[in-house]
Protein backbone atom coordinates (compact mmCIF):
# COMPACT_ATOMS: atom_id res chain seq x y z
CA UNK A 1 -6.46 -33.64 -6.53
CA UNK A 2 -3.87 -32.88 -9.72
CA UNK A 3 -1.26 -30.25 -9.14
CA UNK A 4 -3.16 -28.01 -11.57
CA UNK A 5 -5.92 -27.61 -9.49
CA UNK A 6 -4.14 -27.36 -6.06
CA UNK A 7 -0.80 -25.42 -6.69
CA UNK A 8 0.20 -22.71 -8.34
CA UNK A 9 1.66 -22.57 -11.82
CA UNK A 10 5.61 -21.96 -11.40
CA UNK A 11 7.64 -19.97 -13.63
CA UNK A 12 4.83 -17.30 -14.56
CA UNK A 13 6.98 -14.50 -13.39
CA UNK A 14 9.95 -12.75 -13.08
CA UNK A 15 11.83 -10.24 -11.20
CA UNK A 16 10.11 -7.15 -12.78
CA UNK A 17 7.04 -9.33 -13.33
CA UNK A 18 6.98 -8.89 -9.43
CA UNK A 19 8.03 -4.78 -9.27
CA UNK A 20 5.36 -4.53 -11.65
CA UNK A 21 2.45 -5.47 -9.49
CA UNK A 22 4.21 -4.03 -6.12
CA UNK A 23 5.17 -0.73 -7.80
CA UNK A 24 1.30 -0.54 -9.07
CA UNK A 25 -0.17 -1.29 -5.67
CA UNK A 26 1.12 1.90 -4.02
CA UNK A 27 -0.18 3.79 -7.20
CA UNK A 28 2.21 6.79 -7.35
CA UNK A 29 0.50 8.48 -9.18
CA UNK A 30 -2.90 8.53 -6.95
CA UNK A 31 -0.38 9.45 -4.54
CA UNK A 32 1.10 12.31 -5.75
CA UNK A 33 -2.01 13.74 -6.53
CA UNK A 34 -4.07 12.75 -3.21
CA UNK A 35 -1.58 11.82 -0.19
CA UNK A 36 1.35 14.67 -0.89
CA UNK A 37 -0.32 18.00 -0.98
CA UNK A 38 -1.75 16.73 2.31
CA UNK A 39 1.44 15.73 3.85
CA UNK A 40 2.72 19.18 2.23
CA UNK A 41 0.04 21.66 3.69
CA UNK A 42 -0.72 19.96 7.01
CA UNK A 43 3.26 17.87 7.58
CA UNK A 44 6.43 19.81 7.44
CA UNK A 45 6.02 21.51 4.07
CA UNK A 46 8.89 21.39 1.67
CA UNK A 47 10.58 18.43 3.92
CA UNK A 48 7.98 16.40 2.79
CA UNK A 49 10.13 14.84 -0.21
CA UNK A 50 12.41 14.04 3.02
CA UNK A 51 9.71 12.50 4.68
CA UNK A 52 8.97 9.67 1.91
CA UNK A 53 12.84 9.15 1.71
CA UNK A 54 12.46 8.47 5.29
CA UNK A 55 10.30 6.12 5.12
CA UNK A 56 11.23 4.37 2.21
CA UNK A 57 15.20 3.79 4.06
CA UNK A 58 13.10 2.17 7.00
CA UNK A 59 11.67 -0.10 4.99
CA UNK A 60 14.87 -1.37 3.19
CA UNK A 61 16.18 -2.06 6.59
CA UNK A 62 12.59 -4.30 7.39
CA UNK A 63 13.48 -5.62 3.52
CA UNK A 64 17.12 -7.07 4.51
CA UNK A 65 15.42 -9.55 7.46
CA UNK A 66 12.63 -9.75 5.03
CA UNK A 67 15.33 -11.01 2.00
CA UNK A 68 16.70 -13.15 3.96
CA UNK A 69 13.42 -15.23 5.43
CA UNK A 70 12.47 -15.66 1.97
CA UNK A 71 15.69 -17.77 1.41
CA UNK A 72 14.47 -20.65 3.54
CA UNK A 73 10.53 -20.20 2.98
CA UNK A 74 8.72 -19.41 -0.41
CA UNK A 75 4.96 -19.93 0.34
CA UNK A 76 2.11 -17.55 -0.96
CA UNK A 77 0.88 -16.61 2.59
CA UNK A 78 4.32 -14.21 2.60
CA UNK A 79 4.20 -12.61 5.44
CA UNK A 80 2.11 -15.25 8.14
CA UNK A 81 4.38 -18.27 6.74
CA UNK A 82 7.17 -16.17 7.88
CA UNK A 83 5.94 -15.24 11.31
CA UNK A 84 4.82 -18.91 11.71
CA UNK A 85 8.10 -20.16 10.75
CA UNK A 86 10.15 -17.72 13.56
CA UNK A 87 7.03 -17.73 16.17
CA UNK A 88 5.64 -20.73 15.49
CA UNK A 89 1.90 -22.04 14.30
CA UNK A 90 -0.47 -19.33 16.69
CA UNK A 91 1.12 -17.04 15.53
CA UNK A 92 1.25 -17.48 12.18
CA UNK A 93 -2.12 -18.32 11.64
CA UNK A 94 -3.22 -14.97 13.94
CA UNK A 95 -0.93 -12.40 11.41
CA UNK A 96 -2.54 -14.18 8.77
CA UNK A 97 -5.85 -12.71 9.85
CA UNK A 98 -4.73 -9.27 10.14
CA UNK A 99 -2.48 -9.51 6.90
CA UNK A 100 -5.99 -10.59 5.02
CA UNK A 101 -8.15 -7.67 7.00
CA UNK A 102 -5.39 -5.33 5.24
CA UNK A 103 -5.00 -6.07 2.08
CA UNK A 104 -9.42 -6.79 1.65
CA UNK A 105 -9.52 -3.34 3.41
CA UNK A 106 -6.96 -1.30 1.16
CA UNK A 107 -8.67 -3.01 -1.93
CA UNK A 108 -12.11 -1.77 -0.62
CA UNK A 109 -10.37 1.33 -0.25
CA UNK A 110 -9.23 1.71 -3.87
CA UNK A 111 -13.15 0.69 -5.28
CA UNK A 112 -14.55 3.86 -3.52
CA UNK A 113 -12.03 6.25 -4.91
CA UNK A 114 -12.18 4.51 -8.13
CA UNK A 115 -16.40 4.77 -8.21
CA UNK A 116 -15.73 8.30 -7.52
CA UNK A 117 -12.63 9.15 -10.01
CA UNK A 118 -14.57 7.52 -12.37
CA UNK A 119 -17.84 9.46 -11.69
CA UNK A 120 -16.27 12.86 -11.76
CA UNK A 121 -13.78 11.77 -14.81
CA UNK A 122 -16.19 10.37 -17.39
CA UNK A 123 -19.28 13.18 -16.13
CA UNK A 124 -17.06 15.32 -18.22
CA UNK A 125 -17.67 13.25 -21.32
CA UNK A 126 -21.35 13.42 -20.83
CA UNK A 127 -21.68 9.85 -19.05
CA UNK A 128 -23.17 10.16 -15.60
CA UNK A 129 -23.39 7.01 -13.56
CA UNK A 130 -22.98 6.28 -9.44
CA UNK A 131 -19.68 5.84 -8.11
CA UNK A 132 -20.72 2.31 -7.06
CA UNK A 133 -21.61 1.53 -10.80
CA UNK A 134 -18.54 2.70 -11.92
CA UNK A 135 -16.83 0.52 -8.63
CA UNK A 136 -18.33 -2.79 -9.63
CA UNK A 137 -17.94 -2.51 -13.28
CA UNK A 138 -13.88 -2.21 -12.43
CA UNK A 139 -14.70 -5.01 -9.54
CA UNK A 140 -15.73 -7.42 -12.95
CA UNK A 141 -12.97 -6.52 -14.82
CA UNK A 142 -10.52 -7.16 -12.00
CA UNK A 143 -12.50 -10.76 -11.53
CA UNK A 144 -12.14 -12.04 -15.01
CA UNK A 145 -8.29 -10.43 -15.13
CA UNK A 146 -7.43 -11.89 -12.06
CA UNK A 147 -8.74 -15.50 -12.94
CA UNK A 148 -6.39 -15.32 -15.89
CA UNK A 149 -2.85 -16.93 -16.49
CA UNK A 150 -0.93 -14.17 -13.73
CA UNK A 151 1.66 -12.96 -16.27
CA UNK A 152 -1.15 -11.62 -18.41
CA UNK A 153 -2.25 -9.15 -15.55
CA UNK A 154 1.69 -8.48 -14.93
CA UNK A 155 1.82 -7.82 -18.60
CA UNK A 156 -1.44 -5.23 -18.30
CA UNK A 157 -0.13 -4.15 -14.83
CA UNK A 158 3.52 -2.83 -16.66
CA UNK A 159 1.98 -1.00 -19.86
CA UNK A 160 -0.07 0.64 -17.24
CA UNK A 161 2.72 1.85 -14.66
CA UNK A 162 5.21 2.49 -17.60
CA UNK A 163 3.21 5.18 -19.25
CA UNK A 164 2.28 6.23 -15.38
CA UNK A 165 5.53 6.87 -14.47
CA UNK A 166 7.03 8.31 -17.64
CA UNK A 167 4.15 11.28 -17.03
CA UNK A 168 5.70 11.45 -13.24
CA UNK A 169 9.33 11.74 -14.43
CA UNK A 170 8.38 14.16 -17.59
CA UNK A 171 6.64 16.47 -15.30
CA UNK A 172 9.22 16.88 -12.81
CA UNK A 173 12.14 16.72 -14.79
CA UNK A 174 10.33 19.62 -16.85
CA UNK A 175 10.31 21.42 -13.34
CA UNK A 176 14.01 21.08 -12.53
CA UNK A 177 15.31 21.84 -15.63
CA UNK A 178 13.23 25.09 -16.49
CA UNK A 179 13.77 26.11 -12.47
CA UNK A 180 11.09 27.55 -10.19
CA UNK A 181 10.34 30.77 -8.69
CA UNK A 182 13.26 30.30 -6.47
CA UNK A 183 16.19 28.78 -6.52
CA UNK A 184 16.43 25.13 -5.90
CA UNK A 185 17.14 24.20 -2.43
CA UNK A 186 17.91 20.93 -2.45
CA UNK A 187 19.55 20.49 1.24
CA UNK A 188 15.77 22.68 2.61
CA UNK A 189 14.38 19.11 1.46
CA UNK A 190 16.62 16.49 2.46
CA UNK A 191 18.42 17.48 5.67
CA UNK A 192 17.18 15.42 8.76
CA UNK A 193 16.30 18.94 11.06
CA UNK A 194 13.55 20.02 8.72
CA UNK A 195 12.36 16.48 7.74
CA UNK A 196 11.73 15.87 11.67
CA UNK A 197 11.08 19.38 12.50
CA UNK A 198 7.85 19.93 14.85
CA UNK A 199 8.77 16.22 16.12
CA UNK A 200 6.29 13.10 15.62
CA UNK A 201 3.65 14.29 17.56
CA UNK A 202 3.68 17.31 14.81
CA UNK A 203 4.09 18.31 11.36
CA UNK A 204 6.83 15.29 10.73
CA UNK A 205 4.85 12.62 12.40
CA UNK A 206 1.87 13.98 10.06
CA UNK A 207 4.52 13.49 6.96
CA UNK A 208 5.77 10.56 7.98
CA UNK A 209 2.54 8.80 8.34
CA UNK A 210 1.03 9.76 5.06
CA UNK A 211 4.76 8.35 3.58
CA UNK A 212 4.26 4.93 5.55
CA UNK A 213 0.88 4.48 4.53
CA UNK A 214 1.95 5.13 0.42
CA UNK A 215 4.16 2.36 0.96
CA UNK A 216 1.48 -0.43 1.66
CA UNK A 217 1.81 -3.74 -0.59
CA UNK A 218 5.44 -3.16 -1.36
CA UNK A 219 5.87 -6.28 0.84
CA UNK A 220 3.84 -8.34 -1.81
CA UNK A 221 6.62 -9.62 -3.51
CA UNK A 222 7.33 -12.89 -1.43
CA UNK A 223 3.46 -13.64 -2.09
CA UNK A 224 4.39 -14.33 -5.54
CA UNK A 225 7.44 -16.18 -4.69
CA UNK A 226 5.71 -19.56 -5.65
CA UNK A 227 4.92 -18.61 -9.54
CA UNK A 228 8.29 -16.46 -9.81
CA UNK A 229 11.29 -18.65 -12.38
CA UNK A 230 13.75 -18.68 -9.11
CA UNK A 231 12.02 -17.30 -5.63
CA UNK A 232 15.28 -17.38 -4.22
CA UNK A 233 17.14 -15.10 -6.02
CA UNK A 234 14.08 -13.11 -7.62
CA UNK A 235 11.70 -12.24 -4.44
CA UNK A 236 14.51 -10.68 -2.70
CA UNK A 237 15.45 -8.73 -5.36
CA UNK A 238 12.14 -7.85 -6.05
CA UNK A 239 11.80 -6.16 -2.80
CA UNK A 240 14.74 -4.43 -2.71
CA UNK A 241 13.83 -2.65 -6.52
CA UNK A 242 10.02 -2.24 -5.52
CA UNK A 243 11.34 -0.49 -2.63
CA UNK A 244 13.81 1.54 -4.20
CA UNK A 245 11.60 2.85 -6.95
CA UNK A 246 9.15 3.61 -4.92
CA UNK A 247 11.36 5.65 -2.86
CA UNK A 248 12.91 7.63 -5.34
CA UNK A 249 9.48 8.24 -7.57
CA UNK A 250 7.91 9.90 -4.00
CA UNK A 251 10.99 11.51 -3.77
CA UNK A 252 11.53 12.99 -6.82
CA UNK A 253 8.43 14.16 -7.77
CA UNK A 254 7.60 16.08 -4.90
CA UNK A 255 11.04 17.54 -4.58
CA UNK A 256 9.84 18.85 -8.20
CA UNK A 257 6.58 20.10 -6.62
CA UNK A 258 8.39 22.11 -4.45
CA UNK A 259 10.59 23.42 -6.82
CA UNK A 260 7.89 24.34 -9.24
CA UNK A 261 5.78 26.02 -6.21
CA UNK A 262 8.92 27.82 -4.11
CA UNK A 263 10.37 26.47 -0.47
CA UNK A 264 9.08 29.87 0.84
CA UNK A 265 6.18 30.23 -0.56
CA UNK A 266 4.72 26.43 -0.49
CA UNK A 267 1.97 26.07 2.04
CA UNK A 268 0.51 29.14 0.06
CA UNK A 269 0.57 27.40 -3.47
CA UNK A 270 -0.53 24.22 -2.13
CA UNK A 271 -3.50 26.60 -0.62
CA UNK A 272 -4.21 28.07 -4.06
CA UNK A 273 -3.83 25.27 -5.84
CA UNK A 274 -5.64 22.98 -4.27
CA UNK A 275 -8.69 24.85 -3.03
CA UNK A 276 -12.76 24.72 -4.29
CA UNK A 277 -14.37 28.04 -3.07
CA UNK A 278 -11.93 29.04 -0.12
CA UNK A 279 -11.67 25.48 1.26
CA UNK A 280 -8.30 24.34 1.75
CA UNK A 281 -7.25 20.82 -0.42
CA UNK A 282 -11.05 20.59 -1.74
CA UNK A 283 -9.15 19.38 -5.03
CA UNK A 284 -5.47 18.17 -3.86
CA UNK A 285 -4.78 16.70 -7.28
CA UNK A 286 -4.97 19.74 -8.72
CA UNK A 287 -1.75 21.11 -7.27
CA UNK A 288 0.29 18.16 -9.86
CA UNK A 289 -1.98 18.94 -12.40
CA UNK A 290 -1.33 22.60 -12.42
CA UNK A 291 2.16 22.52 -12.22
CA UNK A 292 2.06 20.17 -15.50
CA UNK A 293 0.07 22.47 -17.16
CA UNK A 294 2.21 25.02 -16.37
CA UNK A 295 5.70 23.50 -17.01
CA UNK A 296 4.83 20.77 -19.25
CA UNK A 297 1.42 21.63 -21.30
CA UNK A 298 -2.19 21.10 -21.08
CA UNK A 299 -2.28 17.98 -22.87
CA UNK A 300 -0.37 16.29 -20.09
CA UNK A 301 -2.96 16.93 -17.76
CA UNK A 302 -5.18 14.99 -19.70
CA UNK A 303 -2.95 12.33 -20.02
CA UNK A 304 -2.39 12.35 -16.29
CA UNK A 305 -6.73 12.87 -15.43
CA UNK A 306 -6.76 9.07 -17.34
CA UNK A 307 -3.57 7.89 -16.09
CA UNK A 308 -4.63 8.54 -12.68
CA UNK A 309 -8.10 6.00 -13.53
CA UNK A 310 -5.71 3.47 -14.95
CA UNK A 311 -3.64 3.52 -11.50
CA UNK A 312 -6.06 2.75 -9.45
CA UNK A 313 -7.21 -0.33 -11.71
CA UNK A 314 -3.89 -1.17 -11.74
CA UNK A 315 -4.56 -1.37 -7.46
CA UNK A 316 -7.20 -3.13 -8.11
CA UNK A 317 -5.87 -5.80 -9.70
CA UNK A 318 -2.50 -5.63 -7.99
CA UNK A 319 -4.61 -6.41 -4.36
CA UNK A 320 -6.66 -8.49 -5.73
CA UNK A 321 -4.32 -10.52 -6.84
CA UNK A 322 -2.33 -10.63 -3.24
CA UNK A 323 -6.15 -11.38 -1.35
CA UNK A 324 -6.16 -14.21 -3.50
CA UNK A 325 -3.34 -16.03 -3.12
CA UNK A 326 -3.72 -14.99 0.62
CA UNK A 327 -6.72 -17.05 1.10
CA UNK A 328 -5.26 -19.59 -1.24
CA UNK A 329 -2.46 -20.33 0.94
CA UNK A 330 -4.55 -19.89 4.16
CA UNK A 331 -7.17 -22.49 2.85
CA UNK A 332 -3.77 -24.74 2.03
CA UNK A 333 -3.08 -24.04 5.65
CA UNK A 334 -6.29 -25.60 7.31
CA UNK A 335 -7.16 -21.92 8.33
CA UNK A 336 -9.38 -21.20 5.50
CA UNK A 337 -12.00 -23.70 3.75
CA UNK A 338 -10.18 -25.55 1.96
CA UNK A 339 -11.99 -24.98 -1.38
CA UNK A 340 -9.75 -21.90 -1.28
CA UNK A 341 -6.81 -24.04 -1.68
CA UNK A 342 -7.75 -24.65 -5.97
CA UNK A 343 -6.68 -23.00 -8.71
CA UNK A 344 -7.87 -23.29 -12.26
CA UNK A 345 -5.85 -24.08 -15.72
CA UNK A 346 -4.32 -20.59 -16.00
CA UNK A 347 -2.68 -21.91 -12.44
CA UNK A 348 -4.38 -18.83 -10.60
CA UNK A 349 -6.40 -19.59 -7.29
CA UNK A 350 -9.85 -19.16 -9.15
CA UNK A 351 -12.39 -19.74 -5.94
CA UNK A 352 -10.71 -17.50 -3.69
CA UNK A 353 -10.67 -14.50 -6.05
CA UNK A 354 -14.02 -15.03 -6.96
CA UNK A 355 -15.09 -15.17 -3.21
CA UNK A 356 -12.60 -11.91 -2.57
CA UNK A 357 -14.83 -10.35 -5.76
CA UNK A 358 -18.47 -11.35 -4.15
CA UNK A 359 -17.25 -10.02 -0.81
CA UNK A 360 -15.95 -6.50 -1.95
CA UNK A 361 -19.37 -6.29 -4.28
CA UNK A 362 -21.56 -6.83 -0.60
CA UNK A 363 -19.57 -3.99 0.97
CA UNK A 364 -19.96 -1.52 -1.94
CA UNK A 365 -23.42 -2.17 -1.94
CA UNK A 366 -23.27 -1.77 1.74
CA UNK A 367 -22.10 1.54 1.25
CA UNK A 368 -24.59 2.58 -1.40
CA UNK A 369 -27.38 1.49 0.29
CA UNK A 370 -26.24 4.05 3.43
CA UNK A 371 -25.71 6.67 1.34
CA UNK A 372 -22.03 6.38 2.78
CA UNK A 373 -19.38 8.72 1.12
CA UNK A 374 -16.71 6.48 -0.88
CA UNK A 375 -14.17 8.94 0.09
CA UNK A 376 -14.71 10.29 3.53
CA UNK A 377 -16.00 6.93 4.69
CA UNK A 378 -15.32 3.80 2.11
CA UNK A 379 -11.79 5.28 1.43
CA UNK A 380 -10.68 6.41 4.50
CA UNK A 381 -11.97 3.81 6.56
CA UNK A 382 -10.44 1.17 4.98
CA UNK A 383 -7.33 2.22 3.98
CA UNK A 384 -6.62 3.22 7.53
CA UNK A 385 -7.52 -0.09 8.98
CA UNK A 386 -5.04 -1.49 6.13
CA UNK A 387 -1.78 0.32 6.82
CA UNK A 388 -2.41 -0.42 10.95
CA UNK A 389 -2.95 -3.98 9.52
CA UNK A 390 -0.23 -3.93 7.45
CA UNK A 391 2.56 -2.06 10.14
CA UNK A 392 1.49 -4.78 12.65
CA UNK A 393 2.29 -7.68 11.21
CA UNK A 394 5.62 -6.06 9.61
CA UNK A 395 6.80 -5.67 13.12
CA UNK A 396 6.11 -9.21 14.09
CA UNK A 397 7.82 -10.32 10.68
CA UNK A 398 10.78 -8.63 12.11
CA UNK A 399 11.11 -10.54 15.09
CA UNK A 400 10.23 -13.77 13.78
CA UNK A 401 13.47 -12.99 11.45
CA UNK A 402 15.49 -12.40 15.03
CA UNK A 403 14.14 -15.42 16.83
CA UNK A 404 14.20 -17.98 13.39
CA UNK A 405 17.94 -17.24 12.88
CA UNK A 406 19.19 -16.97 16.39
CA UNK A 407 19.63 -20.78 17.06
CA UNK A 408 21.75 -21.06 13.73
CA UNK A 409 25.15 -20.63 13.72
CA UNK A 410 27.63 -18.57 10.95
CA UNK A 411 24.69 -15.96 10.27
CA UNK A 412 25.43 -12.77 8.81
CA UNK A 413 24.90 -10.30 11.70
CA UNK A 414 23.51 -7.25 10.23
CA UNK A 415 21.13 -9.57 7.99
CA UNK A 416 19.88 -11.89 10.95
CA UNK A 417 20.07 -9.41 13.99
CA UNK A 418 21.04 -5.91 13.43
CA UNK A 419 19.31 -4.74 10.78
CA UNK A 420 15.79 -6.59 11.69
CA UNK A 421 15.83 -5.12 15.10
CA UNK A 422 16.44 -2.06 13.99
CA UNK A 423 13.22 -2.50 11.45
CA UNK A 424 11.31 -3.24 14.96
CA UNK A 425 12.33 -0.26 16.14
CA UNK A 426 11.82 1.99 13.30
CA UNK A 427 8.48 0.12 12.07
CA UNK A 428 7.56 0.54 15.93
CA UNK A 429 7.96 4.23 15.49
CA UNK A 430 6.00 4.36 12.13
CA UNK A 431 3.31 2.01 13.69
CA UNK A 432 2.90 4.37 16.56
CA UNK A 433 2.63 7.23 14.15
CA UNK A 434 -0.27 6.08 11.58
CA UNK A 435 -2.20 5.35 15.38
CA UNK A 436 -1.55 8.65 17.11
CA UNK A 437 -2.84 10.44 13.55
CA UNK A 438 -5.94 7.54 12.65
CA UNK A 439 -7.85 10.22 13.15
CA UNK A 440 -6.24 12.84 10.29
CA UNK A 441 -5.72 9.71 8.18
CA UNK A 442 -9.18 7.89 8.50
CA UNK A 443 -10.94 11.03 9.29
CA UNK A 444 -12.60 9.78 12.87
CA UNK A 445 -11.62 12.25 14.67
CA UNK A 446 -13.64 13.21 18.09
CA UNK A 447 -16.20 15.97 18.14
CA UNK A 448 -14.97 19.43 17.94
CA UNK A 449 -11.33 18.61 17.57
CA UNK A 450 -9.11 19.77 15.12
CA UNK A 451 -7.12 16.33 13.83
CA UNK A 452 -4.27 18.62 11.97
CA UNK A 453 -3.23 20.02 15.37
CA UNK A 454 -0.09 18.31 17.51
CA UNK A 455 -2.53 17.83 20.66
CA UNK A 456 -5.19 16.08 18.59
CA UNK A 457 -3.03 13.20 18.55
CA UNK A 458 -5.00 9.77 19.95
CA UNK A 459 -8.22 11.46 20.16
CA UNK A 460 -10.91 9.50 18.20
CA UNK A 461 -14.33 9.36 17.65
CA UNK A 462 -15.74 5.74 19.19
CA UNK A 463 -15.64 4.59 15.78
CA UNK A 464 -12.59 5.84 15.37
CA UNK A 465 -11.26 3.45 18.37
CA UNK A 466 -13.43 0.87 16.24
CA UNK A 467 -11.49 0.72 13.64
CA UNK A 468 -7.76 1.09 14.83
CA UNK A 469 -8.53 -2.07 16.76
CA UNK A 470 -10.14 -4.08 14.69
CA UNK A 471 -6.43 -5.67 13.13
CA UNK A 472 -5.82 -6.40 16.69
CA UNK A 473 -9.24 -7.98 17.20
CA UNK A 474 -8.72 -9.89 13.73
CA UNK A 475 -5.48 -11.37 14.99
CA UNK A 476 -6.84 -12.27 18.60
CA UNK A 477 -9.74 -14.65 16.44
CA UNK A 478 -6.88 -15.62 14.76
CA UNK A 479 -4.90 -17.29 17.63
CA UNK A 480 -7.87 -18.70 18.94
CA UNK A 481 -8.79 -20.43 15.65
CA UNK A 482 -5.32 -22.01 15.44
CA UNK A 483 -5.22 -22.96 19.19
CA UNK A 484 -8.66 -24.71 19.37
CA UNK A 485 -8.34 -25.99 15.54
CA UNK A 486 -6.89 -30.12 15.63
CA UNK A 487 -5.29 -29.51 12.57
CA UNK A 488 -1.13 -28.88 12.53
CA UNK A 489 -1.16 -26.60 9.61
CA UNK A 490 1.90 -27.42 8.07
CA UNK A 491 1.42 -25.84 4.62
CA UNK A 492 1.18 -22.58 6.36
CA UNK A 493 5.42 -22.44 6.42
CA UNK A 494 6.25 -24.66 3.97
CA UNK A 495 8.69 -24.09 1.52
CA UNK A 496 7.11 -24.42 -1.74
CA UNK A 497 10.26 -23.37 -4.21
């Protein structure tokens, strides 16, 4: 086998080569538009800009332990090459199971909204099709982009998020400078007793779960450590930018939400704003989209209505990417077929996108064939499996940092011990949050209860239960596939820089 068709090719990236396909899996623009007015109306209100700060500052503490793994490995399988390396082989190869449910899930995720952004979008030019046409034509396009040289899609990926985020900034610094209908209260937004007020089995913990869950893929970065031009010094700088702007785009433009709609009168706005016929967030996006109308111009809007289609392909391609080069590296590691473990000239890992692409087009059709709703169901099905997926295996990243530097000697403290068990703790805190409100986030919520309510916390529907154990299940099958398998799986920590 030639190194062309079993590595990848080195070199292909850079630092904001990297950003660019982190910053454009979280899609800030999809969640301004879908995941804030939520976490506005039903969290703590205008503390919500607080609330994605929050977050964002636990996650540069997971990033330090994170930054400082990916000194001593840089292997595509990220996250379960780091467990592996601090927990050893079992459990490695079990987070790599749950790490692959969540990023196929939050990809499937992405396809239904697409089908259906798409759908409503392109109706209003007089072309009807089915959300699941629309989802598979972007599923093709993300194949044949995907099986391309990766600085091509990093290149698409950047153009993309560029103009994205210049319509983000342009609306709300529009907002600030012209002023709302009251007078900016910065501190009403930031200070710690209104971002946690109502505690975490309320309001906050409603926040701070729809601000963990916009985070997802940020920790992507190591995954591309192997075709980065120095994985040392770029992937943890990577991390610590992708986190950053992430952080301060969530935090920004909502603060300028609020200030366009009023701290007192907020919950109202994001009422009228957002509602179809009386009903409450029928149309979320619309609460951006009127406030750029109204502060920026019309034309804007439609800007942002494309933009918004052009974000979530950018997801697309940003996860399908990372699925990839998970089951590239997991194939390298005995744990997948091993026909995974190939890439093709461009140096991308050609068979296991294509099999990531086939997969994702059974489950669409899946859904079409039930008649399934790509939001309600699709979407919120599988992007809550992802971020319990995802928070999981962060947490056991964390410790594997603890117990991986603790028998060397002349470590820096807060990088090797302080700051990653803080991360467990925090993380453990998120983690507990996105469970105790599955039901608000994935909508499986038990007969007859109301999931927006404090006391509706852990009560879900059977399939609700289903679901939020399934990236437990999927790393149970994965310890029993690495303690039963002969093989040592070496390549599954092995530092490939």
């Amino acid at each position: 086998m030639t190194e062309q068709s079993s590595m990848l090719r080195k070199g292909r990236l850079g630092v904001f080569g990297i950003v660019f396909f982190v910053v454009a899996a979280s899609a800030p623009l999809v969640g301004m538009t879908g995941a804030v007015p939520v976490a506005m109306l039903l969290g703590n209100g205008a503390a919500t800009p607080g609330a994605y700060l929050a977050a964002g500052i636990a996650l540069l503490i997971f990033s330090v332990g994170y930054a400082a793994m990916s000194q001593h490995v840089t292997n595509a399988g990220a996250f379960f090459a780091f467990v592996g390396k601090g927990l050893g082989g079992k459990a490695g190869v079990a987070s790599s199971y749950a790490s692959l449910l969540g990023y196929i899930a939050i990809q499937l995720a992405i396809y239904g909204f697409f089908g259906l952004v798409m759908n409503l979008t392109m109706s209003d030019y007089g072309l009807t099709l089915a959300w699941y046409v629309w989802a598979l034509i972007g599923l093709v396009l993300t194949t044949v982009l995907s099986v391309l040289s990766v600085d091509i899609g990093a290149k698409i990926l950047g153009t993309l998020l560029v103009v994205e985020i210049l319509a983000l900034l342009i609306t709300a610094l529009a907002i600030l400078f012209k002023g709302g209908p009251e007078s900016m209260n910065l501190w009403g937004s930031f200070d710690p007793s209104a971002v946690f007020a109502g505690g975490f089995s309320g309001p906050a913990g409603i926040a701070l779960a729809f601000a963990f869950a916009s985070f997802i893929g940020f920790e992507a970065t190591a995954i591309y450590g192997e075709e980065s031009q120095n994985p040392k010094r770029d992937v943890p700088r990577a991390t610590y930018f992708s986190i950053i702007a992430i952080s301060a785009i969530f935090a920004i433009v909502s603060f300028a939400m609020v200030v366009g709609m009023g701290n007192s009168k907020l919950m109202d706005e994001v009422v009228a704003r957002s509602a179809i016929d009386g009903a409450p967030l029928a149309d979320p996006a619309n609460v951006l989209f009127s406030l750029a109308n109204e502060y920026v111009g019309s034309g804007i809007v439609d800007l942002m209505k494309i933009l918004v289609l052009t974000s979530l392909f950018a997801g697309l391609l940003a996860f399908q990417n990372a699925v990839g080069r998970y089951l590239f590296a997991m194939g390298r590691a005995g744990v997948m077929p091993s026909m995974f473990a190939r890439t093709n000239k461009s140096g991308a890992p050609q068979n296991a996108s294509m099999v990531t692409s086939i997969f994702a087009a059974g489950i669409i059709i899946i859904f079409a064939v039930g008649d399934l709703d790509p939001f309600t169901k699709l979407f919120s099905w599988m992007s809550g499996i992802a971020v319990i997926s995802i928070g999981a295996v962060e947490i056991l990243v964390s410790i594997a940092v603890i117990k991986f530097f603790s028998t060397m000697s002349n470590q820096n403290i807060w990088k090797t011990k302080v700051a990653p068990i803080a991360s467990v703790v925090l993380l453990g805190g998120g983690l507990y949050l996105l469970m105790a409100r599955f039901n608000l986030l994935a909508g499986t919520v038990s007969a007859g209860v109301d999931p927006s309510l404090p006391e509706s916390a852990w009560k879900l529907s059977t399939l609700g239960w289903t679901l939020i154990l399934l990236p437990f299940i999927a790393m149970a099958c994965g310890y029993i596939v690495a303690t039963f398998s002969k093989e040592k799986h070496e390549p599954l920590t092995q530092d490939f820089s």
